[in-house]
C-alpha atoms as a PDB file:
ATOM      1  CA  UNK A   1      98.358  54.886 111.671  1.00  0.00           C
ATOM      2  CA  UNK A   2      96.220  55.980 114.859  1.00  0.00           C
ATOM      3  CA  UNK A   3      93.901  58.862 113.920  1.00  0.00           C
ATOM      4  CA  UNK A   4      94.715  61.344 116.350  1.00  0.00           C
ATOM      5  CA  UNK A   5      98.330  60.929 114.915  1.00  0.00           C
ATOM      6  CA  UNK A   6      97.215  61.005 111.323  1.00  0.00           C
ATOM      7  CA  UNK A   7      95.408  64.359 112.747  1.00  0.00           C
ATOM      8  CA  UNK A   8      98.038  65.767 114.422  1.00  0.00           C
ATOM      9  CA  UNK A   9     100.602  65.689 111.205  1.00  0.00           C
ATOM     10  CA  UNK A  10      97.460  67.423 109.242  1.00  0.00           C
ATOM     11  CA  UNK A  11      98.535  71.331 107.820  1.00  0.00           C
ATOM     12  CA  UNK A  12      96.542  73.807 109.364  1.00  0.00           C
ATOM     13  CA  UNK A  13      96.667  77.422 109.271  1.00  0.00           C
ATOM     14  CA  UNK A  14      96.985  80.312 110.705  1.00  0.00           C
ATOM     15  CA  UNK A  15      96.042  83.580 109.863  1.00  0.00           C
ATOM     16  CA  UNK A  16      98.121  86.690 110.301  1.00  0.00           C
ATOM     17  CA  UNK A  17      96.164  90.062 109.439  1.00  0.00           C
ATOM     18  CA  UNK A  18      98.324  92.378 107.402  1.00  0.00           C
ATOM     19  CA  UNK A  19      97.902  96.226 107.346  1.00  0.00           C
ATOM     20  CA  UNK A  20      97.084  96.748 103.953  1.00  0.00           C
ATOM     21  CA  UNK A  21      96.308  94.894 100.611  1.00  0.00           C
ATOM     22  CA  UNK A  22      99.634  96.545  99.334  1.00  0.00           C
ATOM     23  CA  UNK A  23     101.414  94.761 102.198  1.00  0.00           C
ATOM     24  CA  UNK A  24     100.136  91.088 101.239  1.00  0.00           C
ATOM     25  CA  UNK A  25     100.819  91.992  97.469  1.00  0.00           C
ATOM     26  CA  UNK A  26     104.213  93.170  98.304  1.00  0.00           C
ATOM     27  CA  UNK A  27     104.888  89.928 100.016  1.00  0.00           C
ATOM     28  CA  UNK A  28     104.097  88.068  96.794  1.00  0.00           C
ATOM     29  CA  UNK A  29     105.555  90.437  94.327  1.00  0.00           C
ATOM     30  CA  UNK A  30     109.043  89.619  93.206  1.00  0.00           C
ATOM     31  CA  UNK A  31     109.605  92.279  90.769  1.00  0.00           C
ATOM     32  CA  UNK A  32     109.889  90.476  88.017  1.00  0.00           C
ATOM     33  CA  UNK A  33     108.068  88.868  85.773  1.00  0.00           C
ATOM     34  CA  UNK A  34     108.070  85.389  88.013  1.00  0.00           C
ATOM     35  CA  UNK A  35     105.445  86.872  90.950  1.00  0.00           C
ATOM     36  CA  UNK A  36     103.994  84.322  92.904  1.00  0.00           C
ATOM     37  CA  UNK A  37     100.659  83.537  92.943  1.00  0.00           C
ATOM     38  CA  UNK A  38      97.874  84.911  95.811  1.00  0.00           C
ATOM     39  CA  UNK A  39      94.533  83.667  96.933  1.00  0.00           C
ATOM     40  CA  UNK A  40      91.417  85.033  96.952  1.00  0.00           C
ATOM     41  CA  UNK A  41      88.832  83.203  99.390  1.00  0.00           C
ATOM     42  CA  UNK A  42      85.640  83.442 100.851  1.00  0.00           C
ATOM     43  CA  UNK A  43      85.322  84.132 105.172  1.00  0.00           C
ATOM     44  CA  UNK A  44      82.801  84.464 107.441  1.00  0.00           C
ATOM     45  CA  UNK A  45      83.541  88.562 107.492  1.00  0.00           C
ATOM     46  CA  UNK A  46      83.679  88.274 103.600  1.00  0.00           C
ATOM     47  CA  UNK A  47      86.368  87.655 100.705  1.00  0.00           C
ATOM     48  CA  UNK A  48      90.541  87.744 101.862  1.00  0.00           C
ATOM     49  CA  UNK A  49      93.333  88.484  99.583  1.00  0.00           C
ATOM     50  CA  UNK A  50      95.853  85.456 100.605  1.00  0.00           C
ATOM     51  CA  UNK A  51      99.272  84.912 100.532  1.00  0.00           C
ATOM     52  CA  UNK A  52     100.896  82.030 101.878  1.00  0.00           C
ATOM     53  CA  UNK A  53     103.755  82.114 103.821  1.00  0.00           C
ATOM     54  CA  UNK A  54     106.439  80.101 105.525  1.00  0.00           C
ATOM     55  CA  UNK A  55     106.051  76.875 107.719  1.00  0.00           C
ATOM     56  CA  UNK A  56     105.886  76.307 111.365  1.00  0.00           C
ATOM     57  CA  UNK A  57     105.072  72.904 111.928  1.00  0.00           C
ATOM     58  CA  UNK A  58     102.476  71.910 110.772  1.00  0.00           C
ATOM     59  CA  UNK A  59     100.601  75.110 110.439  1.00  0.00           C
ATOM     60  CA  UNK A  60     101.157  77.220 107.477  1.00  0.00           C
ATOM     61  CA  UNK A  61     101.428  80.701 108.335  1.00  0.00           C
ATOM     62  CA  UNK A  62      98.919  83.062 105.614  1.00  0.00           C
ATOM     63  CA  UNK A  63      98.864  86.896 105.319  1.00  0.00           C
ATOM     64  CA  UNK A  64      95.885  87.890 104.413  1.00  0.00           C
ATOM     65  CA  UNK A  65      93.865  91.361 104.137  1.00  0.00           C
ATOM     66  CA  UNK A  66      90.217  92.128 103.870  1.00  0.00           C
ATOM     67  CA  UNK A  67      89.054  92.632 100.022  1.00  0.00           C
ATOM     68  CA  UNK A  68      85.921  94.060  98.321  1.00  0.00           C
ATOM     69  CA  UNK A  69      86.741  93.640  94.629  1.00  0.00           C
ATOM     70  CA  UNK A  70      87.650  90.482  92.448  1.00  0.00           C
ATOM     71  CA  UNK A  71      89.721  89.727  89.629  1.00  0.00           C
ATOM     72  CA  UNK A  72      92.678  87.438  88.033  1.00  0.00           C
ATOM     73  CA  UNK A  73      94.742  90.023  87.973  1.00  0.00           C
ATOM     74  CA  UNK A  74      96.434  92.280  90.642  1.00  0.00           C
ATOM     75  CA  UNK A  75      98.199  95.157  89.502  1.00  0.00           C
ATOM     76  CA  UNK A  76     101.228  96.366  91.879  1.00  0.00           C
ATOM     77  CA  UNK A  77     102.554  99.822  91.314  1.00  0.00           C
ATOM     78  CA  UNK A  78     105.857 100.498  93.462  1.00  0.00           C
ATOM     79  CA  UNK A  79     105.084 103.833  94.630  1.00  0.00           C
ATOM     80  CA  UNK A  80     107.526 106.876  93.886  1.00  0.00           C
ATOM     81  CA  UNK A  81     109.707 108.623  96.092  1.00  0.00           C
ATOM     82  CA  UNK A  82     107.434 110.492  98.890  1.00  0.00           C
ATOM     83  CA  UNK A  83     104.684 108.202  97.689  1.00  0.00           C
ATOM     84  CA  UNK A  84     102.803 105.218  98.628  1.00  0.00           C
ATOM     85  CA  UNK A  85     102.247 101.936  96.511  1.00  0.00           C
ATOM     86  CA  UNK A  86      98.893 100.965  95.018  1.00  0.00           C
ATOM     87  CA  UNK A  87      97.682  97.750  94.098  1.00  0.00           C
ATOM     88  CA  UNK A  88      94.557  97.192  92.035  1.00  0.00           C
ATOM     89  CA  UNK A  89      92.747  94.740  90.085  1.00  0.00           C
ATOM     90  CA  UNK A  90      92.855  94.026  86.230  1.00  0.00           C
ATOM     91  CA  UNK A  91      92.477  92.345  83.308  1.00  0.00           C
ATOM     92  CA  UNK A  92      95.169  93.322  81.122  1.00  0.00           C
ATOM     93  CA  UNK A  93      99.243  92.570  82.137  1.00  0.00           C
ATOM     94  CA  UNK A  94     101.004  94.417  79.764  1.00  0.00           C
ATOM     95  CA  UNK A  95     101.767  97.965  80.906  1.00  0.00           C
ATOM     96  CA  UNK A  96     105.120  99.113  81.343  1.00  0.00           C
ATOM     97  CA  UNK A  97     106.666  99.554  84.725  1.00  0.00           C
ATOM     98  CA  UNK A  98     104.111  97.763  86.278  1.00  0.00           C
ATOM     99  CA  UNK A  99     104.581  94.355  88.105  1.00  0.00           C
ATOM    100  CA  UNK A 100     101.235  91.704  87.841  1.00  0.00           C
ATOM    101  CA  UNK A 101     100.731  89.116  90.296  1.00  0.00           C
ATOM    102  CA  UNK A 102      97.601  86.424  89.185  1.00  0.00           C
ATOM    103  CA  UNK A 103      94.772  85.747  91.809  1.00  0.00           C
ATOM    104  CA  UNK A 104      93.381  82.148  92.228  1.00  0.00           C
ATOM    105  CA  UNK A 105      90.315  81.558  93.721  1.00  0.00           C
ATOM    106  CA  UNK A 106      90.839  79.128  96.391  1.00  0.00           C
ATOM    107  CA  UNK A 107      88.102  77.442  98.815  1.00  0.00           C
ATOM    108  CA  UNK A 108      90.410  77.230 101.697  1.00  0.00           C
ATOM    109  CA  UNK A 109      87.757  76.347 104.625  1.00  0.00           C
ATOM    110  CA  UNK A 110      88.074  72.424 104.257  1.00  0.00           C
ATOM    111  CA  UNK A 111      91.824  73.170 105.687  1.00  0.00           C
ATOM    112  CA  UNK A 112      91.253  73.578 109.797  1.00  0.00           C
ATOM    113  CA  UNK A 113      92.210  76.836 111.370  1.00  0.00           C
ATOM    114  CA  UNK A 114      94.448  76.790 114.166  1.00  0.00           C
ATOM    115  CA  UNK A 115      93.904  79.668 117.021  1.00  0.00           C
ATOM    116  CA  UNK A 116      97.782  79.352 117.805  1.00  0.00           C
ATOM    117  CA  UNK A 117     101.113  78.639 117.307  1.00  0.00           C
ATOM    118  CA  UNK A 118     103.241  77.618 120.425  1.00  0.00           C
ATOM    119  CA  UNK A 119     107.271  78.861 121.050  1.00  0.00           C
ATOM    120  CA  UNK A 120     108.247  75.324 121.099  1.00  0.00           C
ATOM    121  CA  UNK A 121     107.644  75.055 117.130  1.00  0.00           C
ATOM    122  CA  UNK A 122     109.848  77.814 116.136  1.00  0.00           C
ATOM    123  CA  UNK A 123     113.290  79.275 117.608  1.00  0.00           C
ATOM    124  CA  UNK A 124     113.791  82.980 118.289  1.00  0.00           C
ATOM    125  CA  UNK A 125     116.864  84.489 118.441  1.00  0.00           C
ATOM    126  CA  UNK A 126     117.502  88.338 118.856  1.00  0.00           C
ATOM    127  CA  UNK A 127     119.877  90.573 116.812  1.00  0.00           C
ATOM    128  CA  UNK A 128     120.813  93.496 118.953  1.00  0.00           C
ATOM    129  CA  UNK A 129     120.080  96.187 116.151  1.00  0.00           C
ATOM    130  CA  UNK A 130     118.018  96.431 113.188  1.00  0.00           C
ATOM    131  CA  UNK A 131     121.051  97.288 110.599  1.00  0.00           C
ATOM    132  CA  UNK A 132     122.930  93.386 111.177  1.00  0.00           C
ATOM    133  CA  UNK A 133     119.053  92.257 111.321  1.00  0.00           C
ATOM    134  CA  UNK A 134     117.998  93.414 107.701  1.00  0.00           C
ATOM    135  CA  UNK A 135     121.692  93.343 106.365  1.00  0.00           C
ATOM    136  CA  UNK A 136     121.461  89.609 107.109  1.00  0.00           C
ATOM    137  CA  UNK A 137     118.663  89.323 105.478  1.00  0.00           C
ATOM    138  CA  UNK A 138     119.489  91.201 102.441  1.00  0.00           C
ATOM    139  CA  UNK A 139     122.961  89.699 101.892  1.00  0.00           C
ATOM    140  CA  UNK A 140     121.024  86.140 101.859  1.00  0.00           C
ATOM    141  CA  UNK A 141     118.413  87.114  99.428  1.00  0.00           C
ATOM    142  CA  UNK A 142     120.865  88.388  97.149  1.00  0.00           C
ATOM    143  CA  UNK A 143     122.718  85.302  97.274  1.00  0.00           C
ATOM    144  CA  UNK A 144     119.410  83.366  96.332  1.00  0.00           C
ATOM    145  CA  UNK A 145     119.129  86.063  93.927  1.00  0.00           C
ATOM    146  CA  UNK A 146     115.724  86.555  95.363  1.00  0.00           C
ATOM    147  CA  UNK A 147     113.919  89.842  98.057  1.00  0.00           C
ATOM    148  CA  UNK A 148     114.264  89.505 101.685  1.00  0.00           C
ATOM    149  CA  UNK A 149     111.088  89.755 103.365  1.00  0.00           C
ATOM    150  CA  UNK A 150     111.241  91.507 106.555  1.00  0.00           C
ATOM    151  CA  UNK A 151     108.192  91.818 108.826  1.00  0.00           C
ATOM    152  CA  UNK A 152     106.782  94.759 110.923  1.00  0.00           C
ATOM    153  CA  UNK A 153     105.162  94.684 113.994  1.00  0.00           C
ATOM    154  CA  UNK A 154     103.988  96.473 117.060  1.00  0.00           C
ATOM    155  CA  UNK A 155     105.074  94.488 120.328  1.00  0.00           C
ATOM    156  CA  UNK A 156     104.553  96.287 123.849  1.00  0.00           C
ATOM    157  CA  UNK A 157     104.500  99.726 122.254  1.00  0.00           C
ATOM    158  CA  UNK A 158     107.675  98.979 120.246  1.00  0.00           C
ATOM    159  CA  UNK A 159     108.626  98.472 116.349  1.00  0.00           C
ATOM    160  CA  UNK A 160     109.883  95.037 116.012  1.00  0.00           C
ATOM    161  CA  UNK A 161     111.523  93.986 112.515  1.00  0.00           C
ATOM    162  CA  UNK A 162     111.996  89.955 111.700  1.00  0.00           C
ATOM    163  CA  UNK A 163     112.835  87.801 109.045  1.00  0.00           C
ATOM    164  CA  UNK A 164     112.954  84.106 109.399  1.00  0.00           C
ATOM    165  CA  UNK A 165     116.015  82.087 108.681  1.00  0.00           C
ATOM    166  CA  UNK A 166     118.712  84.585 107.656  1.00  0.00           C
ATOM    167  CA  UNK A 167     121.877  82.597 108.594  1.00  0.00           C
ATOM    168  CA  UNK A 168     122.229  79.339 107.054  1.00  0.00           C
ATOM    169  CA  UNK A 169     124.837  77.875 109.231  1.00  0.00           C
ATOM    170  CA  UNK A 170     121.852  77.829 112.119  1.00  0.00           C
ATOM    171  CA  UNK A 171     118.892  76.636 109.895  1.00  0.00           C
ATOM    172  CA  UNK A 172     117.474  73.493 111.147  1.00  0.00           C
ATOM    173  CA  UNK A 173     114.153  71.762 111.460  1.00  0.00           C
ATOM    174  CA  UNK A 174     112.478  74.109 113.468  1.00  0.00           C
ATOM    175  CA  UNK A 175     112.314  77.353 111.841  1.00  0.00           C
ATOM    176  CA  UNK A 176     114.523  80.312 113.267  1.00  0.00           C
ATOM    177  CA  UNK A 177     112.575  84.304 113.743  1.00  0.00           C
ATOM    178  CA  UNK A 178     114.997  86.429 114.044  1.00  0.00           C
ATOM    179  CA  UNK A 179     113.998  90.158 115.590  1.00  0.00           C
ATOM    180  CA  UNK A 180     115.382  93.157 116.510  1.00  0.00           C
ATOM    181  CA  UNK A 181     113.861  96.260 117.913  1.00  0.00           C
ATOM    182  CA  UNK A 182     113.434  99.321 115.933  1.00  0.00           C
ATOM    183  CA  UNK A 183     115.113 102.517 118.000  1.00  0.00           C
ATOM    184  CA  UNK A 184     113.004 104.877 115.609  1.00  0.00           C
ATOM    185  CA  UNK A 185     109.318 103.636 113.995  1.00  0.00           C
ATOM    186  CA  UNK A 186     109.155 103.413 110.251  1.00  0.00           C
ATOM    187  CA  UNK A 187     105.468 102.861 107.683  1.00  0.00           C
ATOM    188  CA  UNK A 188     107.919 102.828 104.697  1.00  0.00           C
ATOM    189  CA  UNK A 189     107.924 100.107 102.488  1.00  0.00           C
ATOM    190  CA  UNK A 190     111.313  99.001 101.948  1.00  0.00           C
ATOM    191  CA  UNK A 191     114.458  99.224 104.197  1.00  0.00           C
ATOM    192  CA  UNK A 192     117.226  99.668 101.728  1.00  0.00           C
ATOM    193  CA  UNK A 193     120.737  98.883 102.230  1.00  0.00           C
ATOM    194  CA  UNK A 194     124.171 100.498 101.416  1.00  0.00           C
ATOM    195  CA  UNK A 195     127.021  97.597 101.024  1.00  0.00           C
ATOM    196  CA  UNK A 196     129.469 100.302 101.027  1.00  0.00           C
ATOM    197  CA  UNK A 197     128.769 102.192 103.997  1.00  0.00           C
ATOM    198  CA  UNK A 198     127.278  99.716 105.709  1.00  0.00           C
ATOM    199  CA  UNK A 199     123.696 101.268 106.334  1.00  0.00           C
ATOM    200  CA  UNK A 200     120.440 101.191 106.390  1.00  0.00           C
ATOM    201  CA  UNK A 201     117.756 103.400 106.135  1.00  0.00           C
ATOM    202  CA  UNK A 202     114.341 103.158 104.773  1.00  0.00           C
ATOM    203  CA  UNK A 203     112.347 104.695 101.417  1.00  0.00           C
ATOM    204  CA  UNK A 204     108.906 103.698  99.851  1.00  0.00           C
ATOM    205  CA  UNK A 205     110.761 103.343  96.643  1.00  0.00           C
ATOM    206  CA  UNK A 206     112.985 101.249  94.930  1.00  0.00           C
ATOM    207  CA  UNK A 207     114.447 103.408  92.098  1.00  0.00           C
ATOM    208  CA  UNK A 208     117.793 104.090  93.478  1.00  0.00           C
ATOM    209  CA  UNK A 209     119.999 100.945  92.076  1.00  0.00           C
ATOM    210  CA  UNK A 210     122.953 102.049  94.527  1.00  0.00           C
ATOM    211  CA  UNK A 211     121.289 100.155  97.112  1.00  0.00           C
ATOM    212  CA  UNK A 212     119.832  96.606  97.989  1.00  0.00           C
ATOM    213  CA  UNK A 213     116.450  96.519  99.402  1.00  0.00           C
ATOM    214  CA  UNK A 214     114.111  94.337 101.576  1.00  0.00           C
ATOM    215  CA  UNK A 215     111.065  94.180 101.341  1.00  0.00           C
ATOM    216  CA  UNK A 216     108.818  95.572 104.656  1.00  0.00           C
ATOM    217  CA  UNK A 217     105.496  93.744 105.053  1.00  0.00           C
ATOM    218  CA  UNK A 218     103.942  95.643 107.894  1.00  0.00           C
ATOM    219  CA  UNK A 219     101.555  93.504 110.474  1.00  0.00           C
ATOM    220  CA  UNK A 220      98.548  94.592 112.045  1.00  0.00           C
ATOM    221  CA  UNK A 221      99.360  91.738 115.427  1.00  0.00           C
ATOM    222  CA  UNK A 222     102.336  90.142 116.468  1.00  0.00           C
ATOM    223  CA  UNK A 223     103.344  86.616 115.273  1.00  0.00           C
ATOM    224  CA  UNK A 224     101.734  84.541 118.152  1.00  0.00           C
ATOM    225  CA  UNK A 225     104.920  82.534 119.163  1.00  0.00           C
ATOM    226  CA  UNK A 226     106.280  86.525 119.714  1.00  0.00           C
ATOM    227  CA  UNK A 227     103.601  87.454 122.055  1.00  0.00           C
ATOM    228  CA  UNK A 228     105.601  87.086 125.496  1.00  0.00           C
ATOM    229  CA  UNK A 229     108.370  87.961 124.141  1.00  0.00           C
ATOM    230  CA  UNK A 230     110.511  90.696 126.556  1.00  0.00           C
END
């Protein structure tokens, strides 16, 4: 095989800055007792709590947010109502109402950054409103009997929420973002979801078991394939 072939089907990745610790923890935490794994790695602006994410190409999208401490253990506490969510390291999993996701420590720099990620190698499509967007979403993770991700971003002064790959009969190769701009900005951490009314609305807490809820992980830049976006 040619090199710069051999080179070209390489994984790379790119790096998408989260807001918060919580956010990448939230990301990985499934709220059970089956959490998926994150990475903690060494930078050149010090240590990153990484989680990776989905696929475009060949570059494999990681959240990641700037860390001081170390451990094998992260502790994720779902915040109450009014509240906000904590996340902290530890070295003991077995308190109650508490959800544990396990750090490895990771030496990622022998895998090549890249600096972007064209809008040939994914597909977006737009929902007109946020409710079909995250209702999508939701309905398919339940299915899968898993948590929608949806993602937060700021784009031209304007909330964006996106998920990737919410409707099945469209999935394909090439992965699909789907969007929708946010009428009203929201820092909560979950957009919840009432089957029976058909609503949404959005709570930092996920106590109330008449709903379904989504997971928000909120984005300090826009996806770079989003960037022109209108």
């Amino acid at each position: 095989m040619p090199k710069n072939k051999k080179e070209e089907e390489e994984s790379k990745i790119f790096y998408l800055k989260a807001e918060s610790v919580e956010d990448v923890c939230r990301y990985a935490c499934s709220f059970d007792f089956n959490s998926g794994a994150l990475i903690l790695t060494g930078s050149k602006g010090g240590k990153r709590l990484v989680a990776l994410g989905e696929k475009v190409g060949n570059a494999q999208l990681a959240y990641y947010a700037g860390i001081k401490e170390s451990g094998n253990i992260i502790m994720y506490e779902p915040a109450a109502e009014g509240g906000k969510d904590k996340a902290t390291f530890t070295n003991y999993a077995g308190l109650p109402n508490k959800y544990y996701i396990h750090v490895m420590r990771i030496d990622l720099g022998k895998i090549a950054e890249t600096s972007s990620i064209t809008s040939k190698k994914v597909q977006l499509i737009k929902f007109e409103n946020t409710l079909d967007l995250i209702g999508a979403a939701i309905r398919k993770a339940a299915k899968e009997e898993t948590i929608a991700n949806v993602y937060s971003f700021m784009h031209k002064g304007k909330q964006v929420l996106a998920a990737f790959n919410v409707l099945d009969a469209l999935s394909n190769e090439k992965p699909i973002f789907y969007y929708a701009f946010s009428d009203k900005k929201t820092d909560d951490n979950f957009a919840r979801y009432d089957y029976r009314a058909n609503a949404i609305d959005f709570a930092n807490a996920t106590d109330d078991h008449a709903y379904l809820y989504a997971k928000i992980i909120c984005l300090a830049e826009a996806f770079p394939f989003f960037k022109k976006e209108k």
